[in-house]
C-alpha atoms as a PDB file:
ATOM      1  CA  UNK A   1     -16.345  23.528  -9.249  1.00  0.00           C
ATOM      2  CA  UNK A   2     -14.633  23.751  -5.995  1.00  0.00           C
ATOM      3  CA  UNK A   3     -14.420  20.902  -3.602  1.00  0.00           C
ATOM      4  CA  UNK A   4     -16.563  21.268  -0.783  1.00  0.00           C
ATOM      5  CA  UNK A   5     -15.597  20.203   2.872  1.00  0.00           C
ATOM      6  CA  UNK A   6     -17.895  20.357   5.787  1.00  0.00           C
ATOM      7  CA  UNK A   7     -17.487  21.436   8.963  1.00  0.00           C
ATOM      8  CA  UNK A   8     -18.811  21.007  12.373  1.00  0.00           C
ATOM      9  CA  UNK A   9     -19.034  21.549  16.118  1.00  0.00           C
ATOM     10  CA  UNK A  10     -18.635  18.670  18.125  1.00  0.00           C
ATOM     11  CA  UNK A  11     -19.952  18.091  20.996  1.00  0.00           C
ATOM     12  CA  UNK A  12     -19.522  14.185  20.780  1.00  0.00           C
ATOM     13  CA  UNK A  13     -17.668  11.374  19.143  1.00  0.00           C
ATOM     14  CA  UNK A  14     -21.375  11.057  17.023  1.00  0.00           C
ATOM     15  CA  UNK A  15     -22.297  14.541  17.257  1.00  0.00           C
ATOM     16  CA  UNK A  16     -19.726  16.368  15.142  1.00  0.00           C
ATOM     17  CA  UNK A  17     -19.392  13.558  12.575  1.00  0.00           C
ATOM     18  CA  UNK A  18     -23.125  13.244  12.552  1.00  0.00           C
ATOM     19  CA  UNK A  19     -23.518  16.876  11.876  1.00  0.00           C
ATOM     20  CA  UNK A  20     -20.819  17.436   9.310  1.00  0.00           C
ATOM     21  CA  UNK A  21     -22.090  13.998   7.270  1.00  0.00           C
ATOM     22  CA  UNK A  22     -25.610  15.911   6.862  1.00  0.00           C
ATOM     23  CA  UNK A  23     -23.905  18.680   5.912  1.00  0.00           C
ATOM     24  CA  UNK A  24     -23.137  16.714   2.779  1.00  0.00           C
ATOM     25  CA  UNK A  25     -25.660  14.167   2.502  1.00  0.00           C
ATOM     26  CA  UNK A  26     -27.076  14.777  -1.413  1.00  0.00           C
ATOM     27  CA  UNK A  27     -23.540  14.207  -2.224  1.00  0.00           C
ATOM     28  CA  UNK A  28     -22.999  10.991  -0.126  1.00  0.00           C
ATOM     29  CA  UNK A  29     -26.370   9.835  -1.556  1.00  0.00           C
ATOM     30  CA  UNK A  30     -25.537  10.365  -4.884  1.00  0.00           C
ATOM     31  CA  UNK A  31     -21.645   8.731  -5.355  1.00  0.00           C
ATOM     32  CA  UNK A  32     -23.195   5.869  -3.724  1.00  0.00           C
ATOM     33  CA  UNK A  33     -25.474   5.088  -6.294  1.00  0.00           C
ATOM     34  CA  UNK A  34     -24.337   1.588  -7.860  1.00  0.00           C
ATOM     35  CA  UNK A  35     -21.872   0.874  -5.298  1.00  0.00           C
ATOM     36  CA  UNK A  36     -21.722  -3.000  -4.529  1.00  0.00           C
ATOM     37  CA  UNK A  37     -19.365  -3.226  -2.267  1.00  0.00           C
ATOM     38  CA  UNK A  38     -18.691  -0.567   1.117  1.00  0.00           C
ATOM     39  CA  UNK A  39     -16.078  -0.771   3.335  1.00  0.00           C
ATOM     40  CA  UNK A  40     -15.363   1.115   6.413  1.00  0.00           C
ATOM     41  CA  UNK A  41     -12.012   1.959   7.516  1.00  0.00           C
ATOM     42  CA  UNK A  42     -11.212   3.151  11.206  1.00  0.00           C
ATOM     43  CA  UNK A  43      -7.980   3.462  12.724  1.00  0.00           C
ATOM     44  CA  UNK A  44      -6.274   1.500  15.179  1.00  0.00           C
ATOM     45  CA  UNK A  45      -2.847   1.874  15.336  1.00  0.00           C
ATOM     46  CA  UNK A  46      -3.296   0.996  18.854  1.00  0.00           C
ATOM     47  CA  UNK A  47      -6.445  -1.826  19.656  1.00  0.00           C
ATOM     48  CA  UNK A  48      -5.830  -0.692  23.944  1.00  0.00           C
ATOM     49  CA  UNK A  49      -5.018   2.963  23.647  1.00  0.00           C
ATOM     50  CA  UNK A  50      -9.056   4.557  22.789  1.00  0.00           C
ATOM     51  CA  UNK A  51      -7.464   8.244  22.390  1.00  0.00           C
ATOM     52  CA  UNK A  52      -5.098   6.578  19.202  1.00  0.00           C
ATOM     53  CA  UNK A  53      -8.133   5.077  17.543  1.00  0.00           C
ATOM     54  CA  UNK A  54     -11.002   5.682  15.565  1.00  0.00           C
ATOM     55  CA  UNK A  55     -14.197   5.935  18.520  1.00  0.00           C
ATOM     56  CA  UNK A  56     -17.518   3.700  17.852  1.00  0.00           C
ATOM     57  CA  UNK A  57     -19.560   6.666  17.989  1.00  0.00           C
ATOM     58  CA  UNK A  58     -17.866   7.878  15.121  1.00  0.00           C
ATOM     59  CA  UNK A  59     -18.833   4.988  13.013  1.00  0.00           C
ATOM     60  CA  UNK A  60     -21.749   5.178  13.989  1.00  0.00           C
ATOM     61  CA  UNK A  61     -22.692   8.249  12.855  1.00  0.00           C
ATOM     62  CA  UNK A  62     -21.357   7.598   9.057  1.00  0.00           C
ATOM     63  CA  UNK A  63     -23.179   4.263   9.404  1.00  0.00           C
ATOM     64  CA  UNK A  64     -26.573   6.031  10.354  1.00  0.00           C
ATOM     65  CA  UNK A  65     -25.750   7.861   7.114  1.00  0.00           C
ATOM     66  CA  UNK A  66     -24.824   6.076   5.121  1.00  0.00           C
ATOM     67  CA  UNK A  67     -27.414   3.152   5.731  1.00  0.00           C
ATOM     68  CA  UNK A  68     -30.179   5.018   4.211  1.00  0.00           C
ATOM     69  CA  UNK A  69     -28.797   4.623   0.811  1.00  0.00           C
ATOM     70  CA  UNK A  70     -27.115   1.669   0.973  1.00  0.00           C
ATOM     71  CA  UNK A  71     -28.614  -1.842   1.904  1.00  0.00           C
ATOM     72  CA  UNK A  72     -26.047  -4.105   1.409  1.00  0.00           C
ATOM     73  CA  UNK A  73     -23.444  -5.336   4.048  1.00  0.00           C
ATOM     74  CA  UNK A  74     -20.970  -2.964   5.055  1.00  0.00           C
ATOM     75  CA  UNK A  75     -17.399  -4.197   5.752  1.00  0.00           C
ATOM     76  CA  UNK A  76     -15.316  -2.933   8.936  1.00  0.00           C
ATOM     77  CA  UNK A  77     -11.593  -3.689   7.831  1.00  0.00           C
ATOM     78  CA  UNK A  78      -8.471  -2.613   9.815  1.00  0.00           C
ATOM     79  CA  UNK A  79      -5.051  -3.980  10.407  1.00  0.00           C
ATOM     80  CA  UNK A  80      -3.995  -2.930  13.647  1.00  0.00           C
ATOM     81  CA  UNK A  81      -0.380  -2.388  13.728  1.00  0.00           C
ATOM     82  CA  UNK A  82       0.564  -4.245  16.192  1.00  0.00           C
ATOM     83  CA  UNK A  83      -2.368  -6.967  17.327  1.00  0.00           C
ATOM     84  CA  UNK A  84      -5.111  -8.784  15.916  1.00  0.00           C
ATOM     85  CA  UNK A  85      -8.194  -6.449  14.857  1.00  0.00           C
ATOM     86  CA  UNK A  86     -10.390  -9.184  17.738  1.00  0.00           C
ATOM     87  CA  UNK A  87      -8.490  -7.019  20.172  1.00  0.00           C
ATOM     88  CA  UNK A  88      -9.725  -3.473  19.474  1.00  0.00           C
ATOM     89  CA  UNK A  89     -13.116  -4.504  18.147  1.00  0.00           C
ATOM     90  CA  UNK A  90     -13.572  -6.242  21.700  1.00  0.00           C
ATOM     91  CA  UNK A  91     -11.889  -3.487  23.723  1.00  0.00           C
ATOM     92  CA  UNK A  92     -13.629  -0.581  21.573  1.00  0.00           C
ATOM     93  CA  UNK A  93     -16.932  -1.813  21.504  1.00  0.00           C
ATOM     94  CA  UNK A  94     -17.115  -2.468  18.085  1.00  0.00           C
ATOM     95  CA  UNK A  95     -18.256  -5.665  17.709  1.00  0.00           C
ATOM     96  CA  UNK A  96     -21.990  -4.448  19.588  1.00  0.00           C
ATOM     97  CA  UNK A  97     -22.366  -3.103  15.843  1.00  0.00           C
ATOM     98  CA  UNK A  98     -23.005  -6.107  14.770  1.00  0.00           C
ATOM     99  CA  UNK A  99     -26.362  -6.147  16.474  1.00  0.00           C
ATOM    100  CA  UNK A 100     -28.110  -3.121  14.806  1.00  0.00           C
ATOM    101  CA  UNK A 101     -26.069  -2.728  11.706  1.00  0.00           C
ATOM    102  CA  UNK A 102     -25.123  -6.580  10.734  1.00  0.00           C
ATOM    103  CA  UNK A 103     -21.162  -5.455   9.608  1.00  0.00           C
ATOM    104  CA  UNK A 104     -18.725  -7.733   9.056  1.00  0.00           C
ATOM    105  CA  UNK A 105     -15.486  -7.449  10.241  1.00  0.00           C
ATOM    106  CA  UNK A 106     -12.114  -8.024   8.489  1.00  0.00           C
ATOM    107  CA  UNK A 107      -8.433  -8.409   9.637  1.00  0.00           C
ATOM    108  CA  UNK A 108      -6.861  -6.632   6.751  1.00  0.00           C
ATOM    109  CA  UNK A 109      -3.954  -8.497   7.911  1.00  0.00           C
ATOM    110  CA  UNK A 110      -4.554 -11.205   7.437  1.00  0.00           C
ATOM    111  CA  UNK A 111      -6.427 -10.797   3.863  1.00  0.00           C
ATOM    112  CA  UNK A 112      -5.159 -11.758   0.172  1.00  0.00           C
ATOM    113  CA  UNK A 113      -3.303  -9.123  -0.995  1.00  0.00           C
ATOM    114  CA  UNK A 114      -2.286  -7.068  -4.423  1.00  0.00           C
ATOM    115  CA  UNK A 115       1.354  -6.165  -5.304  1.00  0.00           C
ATOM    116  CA  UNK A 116       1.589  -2.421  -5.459  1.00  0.00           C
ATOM    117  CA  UNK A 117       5.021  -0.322  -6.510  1.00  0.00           C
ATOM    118  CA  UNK A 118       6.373   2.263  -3.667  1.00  0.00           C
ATOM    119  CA  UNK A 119       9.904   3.068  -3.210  1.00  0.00           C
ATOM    120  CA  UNK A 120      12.781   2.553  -0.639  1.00  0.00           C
ATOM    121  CA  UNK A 121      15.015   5.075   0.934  1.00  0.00           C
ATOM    122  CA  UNK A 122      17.110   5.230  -2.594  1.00  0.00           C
ATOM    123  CA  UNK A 123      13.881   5.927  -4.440  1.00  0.00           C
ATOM    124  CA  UNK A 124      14.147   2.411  -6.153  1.00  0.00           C
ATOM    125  CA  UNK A 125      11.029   0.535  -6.979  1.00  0.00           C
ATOM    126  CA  UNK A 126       9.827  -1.600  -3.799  1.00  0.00           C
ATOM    127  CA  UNK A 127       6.911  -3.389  -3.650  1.00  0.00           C
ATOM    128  CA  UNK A 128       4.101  -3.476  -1.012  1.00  0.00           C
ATOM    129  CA  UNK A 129       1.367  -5.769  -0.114  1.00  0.00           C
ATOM    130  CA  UNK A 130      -1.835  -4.214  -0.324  1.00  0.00           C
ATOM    131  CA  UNK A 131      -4.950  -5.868   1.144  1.00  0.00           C
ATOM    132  CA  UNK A 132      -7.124  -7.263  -1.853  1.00  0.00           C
ATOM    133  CA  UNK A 133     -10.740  -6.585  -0.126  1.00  0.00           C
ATOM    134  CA  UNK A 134      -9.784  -2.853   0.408  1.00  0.00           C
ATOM    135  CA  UNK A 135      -8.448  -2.691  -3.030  1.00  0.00           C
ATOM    136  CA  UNK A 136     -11.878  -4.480  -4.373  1.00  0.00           C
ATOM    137  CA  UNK A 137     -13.769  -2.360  -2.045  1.00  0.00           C
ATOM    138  CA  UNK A 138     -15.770   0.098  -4.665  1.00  0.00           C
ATOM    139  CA  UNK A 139     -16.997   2.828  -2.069  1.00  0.00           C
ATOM    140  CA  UNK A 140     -14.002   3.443   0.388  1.00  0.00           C
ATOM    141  CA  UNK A 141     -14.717   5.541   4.088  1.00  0.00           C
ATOM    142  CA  UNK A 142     -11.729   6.429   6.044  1.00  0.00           C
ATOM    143  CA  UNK A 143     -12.703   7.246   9.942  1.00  0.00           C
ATOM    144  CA  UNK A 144     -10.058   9.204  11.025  1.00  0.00           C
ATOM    145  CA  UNK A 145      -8.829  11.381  14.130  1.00  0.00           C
ATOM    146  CA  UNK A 146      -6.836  14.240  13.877  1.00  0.00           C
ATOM    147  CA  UNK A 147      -3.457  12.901  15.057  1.00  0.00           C
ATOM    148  CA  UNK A 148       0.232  14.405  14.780  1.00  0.00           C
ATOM    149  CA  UNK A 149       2.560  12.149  13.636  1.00  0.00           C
ATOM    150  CA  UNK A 150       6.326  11.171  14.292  1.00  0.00           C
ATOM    151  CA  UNK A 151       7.458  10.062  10.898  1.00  0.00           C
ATOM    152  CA  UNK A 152       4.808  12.675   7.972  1.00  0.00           C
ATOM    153  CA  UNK A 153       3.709  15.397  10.863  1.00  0.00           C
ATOM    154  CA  UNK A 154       0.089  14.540  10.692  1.00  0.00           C
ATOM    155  CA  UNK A 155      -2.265  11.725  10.349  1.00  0.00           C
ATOM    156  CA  UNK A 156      -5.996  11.921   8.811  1.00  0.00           C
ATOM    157  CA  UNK A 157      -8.226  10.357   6.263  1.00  0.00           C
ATOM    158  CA  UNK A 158      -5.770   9.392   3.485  1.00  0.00           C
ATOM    159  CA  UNK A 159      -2.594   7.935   5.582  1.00  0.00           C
ATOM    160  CA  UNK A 160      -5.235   6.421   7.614  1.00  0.00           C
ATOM    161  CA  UNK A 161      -6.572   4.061   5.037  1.00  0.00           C
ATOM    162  CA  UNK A 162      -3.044   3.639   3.028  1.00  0.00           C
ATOM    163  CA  UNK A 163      -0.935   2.500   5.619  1.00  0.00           C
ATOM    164  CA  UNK A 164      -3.504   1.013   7.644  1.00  0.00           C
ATOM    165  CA  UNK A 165      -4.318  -1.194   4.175  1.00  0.00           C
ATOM    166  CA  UNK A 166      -0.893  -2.898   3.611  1.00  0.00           C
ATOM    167  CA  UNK A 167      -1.089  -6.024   5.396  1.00  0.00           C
ATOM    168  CA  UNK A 168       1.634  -7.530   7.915  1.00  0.00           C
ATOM    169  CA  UNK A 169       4.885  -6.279   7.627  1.00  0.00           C
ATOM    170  CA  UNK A 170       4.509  -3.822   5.137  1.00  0.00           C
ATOM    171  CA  UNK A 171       3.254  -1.097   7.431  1.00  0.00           C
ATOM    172  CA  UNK A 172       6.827  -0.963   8.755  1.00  0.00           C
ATOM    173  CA  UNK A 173       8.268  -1.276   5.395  1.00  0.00           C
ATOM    174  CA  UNK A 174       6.959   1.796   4.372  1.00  0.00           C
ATOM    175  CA  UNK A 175       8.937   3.317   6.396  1.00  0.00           C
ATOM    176  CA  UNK A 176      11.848   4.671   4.248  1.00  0.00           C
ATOM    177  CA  UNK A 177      12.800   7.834   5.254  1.00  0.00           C
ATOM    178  CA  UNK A 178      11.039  11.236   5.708  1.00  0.00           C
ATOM    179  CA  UNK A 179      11.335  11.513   1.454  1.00  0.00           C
ATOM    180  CA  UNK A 180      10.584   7.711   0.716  1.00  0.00           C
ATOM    181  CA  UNK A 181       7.278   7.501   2.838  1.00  0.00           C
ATOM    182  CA  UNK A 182       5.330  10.735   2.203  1.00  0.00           C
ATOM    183  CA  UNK A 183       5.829   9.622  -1.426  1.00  0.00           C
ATOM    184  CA  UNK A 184       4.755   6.125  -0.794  1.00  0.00           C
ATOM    185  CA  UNK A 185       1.881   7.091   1.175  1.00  0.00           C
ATOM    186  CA  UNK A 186       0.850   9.208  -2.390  1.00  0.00           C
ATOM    187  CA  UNK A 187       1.505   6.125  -4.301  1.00  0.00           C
ATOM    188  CA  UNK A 188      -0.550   4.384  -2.684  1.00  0.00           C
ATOM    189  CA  UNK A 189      -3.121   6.572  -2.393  1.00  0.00           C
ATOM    190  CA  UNK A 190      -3.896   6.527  -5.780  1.00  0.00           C
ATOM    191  CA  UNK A 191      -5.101   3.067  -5.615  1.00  0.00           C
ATOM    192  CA  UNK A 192      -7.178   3.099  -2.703  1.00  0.00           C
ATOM    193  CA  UNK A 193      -8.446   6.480  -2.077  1.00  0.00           C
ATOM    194  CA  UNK A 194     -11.488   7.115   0.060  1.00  0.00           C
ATOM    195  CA  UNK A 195     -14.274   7.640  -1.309  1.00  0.00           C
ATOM    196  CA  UNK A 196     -15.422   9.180   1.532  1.00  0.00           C
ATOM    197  CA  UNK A 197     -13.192  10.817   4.186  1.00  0.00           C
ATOM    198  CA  UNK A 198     -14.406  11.701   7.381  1.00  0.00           C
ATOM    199  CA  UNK A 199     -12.514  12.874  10.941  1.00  0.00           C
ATOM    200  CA  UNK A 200     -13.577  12.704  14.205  1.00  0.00           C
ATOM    201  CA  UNK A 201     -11.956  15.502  16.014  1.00  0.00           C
ATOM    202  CA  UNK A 202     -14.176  15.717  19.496  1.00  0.00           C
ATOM    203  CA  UNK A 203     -10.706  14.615  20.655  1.00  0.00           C
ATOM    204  CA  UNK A 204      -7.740  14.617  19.148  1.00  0.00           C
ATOM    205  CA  UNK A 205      -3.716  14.106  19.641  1.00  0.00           C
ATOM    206  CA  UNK A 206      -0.540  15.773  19.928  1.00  0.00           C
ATOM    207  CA  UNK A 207       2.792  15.623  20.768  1.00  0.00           C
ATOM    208  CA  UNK A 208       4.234  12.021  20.599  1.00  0.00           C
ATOM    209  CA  UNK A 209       1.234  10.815  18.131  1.00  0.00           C
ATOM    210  CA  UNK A 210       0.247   8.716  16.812  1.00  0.00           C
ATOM    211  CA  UNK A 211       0.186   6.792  19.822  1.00  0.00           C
ATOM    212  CA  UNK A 212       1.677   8.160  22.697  1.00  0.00           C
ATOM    213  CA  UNK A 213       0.400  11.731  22.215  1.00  0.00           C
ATOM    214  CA  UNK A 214      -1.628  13.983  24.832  1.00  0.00           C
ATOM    215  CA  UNK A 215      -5.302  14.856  24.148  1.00  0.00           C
ATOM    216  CA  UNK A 216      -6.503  17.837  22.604  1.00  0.00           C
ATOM    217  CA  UNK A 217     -10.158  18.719  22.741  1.00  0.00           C
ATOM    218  CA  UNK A 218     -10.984  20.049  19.732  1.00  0.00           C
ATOM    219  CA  UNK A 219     -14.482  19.347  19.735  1.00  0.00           C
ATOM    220  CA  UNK A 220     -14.700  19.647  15.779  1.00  0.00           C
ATOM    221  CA  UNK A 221     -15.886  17.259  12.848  1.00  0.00           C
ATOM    222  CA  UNK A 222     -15.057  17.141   9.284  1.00  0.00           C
ATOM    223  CA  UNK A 223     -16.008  15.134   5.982  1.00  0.00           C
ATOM    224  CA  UNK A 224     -15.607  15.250   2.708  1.00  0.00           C
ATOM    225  CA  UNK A 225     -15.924  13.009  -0.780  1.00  0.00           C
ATOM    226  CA  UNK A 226     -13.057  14.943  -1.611  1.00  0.00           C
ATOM    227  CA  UNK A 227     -10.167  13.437   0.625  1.00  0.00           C
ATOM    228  CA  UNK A 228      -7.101  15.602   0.238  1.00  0.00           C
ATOM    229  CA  UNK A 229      -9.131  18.909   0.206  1.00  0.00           C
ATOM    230  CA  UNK A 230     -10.564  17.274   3.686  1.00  0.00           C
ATOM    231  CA  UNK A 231      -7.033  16.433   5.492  1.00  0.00           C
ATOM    232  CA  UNK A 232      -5.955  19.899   4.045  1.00  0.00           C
ATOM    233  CA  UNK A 233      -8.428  21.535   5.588  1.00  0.00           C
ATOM    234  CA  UNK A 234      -8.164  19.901   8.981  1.00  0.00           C
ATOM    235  CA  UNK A 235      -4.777  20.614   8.816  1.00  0.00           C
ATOM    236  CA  UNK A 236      -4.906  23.917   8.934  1.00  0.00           C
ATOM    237  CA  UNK A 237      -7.543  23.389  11.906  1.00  0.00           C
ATOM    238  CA  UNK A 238      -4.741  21.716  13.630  1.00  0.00           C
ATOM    239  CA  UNK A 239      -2.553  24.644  12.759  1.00  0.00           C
ATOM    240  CA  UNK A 240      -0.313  23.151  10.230  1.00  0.00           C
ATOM    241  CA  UNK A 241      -0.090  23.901   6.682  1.00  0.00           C
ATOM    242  CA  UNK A 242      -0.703  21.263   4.158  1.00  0.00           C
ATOM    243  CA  UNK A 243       2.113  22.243   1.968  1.00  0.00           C
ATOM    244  CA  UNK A 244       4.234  21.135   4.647  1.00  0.00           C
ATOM    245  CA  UNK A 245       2.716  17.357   4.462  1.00  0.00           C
ATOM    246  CA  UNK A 246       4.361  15.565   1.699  1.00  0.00           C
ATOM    247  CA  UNK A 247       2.189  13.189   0.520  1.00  0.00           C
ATOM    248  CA  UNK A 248      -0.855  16.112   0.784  1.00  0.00           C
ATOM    249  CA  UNK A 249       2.075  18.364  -1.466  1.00  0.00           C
ATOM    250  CA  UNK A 250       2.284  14.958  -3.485  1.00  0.00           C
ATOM    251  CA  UNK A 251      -1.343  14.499  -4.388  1.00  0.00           C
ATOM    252  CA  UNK A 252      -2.052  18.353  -5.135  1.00  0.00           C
ATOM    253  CA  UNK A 253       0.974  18.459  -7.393  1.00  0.00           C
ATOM    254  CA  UNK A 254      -0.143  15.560  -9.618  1.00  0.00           C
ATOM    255  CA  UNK A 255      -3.523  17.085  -9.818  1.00  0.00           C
ATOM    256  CA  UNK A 256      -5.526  13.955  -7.507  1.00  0.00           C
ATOM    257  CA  UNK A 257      -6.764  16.803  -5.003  1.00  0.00           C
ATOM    258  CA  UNK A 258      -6.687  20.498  -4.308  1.00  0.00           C
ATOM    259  CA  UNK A 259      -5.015  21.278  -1.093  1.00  0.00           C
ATOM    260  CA  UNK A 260      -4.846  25.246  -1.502  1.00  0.00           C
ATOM    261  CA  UNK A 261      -7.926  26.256   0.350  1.00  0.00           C
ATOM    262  CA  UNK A 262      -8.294  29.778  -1.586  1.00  0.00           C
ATOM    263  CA  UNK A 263      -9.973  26.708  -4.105  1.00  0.00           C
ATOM    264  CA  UNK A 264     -12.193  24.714  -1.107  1.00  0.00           C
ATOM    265  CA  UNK A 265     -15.305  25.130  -0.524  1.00  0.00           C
ATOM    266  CA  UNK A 266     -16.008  25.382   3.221  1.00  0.00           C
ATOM    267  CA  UNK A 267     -19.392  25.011   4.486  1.00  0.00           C
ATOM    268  CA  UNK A 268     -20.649  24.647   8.039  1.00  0.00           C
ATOM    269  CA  UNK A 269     -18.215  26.287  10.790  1.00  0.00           C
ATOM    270  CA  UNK A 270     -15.075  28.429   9.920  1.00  0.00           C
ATOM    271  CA  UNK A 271     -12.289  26.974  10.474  1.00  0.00           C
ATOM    272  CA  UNK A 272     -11.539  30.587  12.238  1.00  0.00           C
ATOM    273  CA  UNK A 273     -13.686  28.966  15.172  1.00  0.00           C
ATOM    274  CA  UNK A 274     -12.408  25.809  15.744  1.00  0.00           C
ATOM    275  CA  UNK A 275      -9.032  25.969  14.995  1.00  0.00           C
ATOM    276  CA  UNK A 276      -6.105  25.130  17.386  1.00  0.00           C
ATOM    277  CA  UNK A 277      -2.777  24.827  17.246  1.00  0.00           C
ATOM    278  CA  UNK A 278      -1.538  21.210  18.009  1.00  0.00           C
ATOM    279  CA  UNK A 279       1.781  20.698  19.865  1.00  0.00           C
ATOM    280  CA  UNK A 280       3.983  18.754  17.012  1.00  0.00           C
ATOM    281  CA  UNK A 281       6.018  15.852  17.383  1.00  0.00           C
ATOM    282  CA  UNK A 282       9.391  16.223  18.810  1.00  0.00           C
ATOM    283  CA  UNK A 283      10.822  15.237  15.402  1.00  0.00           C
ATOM    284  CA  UNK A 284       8.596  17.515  13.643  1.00  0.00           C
ATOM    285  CA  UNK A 285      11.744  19.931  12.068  1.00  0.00           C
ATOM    286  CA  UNK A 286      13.508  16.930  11.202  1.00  0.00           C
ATOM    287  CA  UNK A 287      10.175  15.449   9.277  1.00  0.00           C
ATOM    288  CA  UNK A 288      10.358  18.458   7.351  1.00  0.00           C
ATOM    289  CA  UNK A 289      13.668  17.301   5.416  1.00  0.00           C
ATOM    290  CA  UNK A 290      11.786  15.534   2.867  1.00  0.00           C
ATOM    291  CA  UNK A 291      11.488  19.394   0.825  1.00  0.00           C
ATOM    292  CA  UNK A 292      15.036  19.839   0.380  1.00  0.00           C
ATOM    293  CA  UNK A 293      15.435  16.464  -0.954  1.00  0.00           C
ATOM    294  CA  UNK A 294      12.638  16.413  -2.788  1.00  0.00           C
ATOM    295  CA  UNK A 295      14.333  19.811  -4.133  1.00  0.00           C
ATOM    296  CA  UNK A 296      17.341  18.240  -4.353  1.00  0.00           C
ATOM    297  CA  UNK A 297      16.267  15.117  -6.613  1.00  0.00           C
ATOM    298  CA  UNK A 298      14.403  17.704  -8.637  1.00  0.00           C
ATOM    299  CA  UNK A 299      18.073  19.521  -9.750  1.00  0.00           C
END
């Protein structure tokens, strides 16, 4: 059976999400079944900048969602990349959530952590600290936005919750070279994959993302319990294709997602209708080196 993906209009932060989560709701309902313990990942790579981070409406929407089949507390984990999670919660909004929806919040940061194998620029065996309570976690949502990127071209679901795991220090350790990081980031991924991916794409960035970027109003949603078929697919929304991504390339290749979208199943919008072409990072040719090493390591 093919993966599905769902896709929608947006005409809000909540809207679009909102709309592509019902889209998919039996299967939401049903992989949550016997889940004890749901955390919610959004991104904040920057806790000041709200066009680089995941928007409280977004949230909101998966938590309206996903609150009807889940009773148990829901965790809110993030390690901002450069400041303590207090910051964005406060200057996001977030912590009003706490009012209607009784989350707690975690600095993933600042949590215990698990020793997880990656490698450095001389594809040797490194190791990086991964946050224990994400790890633990046995229903994972990534709330992404559809970024580009300066060091693996794009940013969405899976990067979001990888990188944004690995507590202080290692984000930037991660950081081996265009080869070395698309590879960790596929590592990684196979130890805390979402279980549900979801992007918030009323706005988006590009250019100098994933912080300094311009916005692009895309005014689309997407979601998926099938995370690399999602970020594929919103890809090619963003005009990129997914075979370009490394750690996307990664993940089809050892047969964790499908990324060809001849094998997705698209419901909602067509892509067709919402896609646009993002502006890529300056470095974006250069990122694009990791293939012919990869094909060189391969000889």
């Amino acid at each position: 059976m093919k993966p599905k993906v769902a896709v929608a209009k947006s005409e809000s932060h909540y809207d679009g999400v909102y709309k592509a989560l019902k889209l998919i709701e039996d299967e939401i309902k049903e992989s949550l079944k016997g889940k004890k313990k749901v955390l919610i990942k959004p991104n904040f790579v920057s806790t000041s900048r709200q066009l680089a981070a995941t928007h409280i409406d977004a949230v909101r929407a998966v938590l309206d969602v996903i609150s009807k089949y889940y009773l148990g507390k829901i965790i809110i984990g993030e390690g901002p990349a450069a400041s303590p999670l207090i910051n964005g919660l406060r200057n996001f909004g977030y912590l009003d959530l706490q009012r209607k929806y009784d989350v707690e919040f975690i600095d993933l940061n600042e949590d215990d952590y698990v020793m997880l194998e990656g490698v450095n620029s001389e594809m040797k065996p490194i190791k990086f600290r991964m946050s224990k309570t994400l790890l633990e976690s046995d229903y994972r949502i990534s709330v992404a936005l559809p970024k580009t990127h300066d060091a693996v071209i794009v940013t969405l679901s899976i990067k979001n919750i990888t990188v944004g795991g690995l507590v202080n220090g290692d984000k930037s350790k991660i950081h081996q070279g265009y080869k070395a990081i698309n590879l960790n980031i596929a590592m990684l991924a196979r130890h805390v994959m979402p279980n549900l991916g979801v992007i918030d794409g009323f706005l988006g960035m590009e250019g100098r993302g994933p912080v300094s970027g311009d916005p692009v109003e895309l005014r689309a949603a997407a979601a998926s319990i099938h995370p690399v078929s999602l970020d594929a697919v919103m890809c090619r929304i963003m005009g990129f294709n997914p075979l370009n991504i490394g750690y996307l390339y990664h993940l089809n290749k050892w047969g964790i997602g499908v990324i060809d979208l001849e094998n997705i199943q698209i419901i909602g919008e067509s892509i067709e209708n919402l896609s646009r072409k993002f502006k890529p990072h300056p470095a974006y040719q250069r990122m694009l080196s990791w293939k012919a090493e990869n094909r060189a390591s391969a000889c």
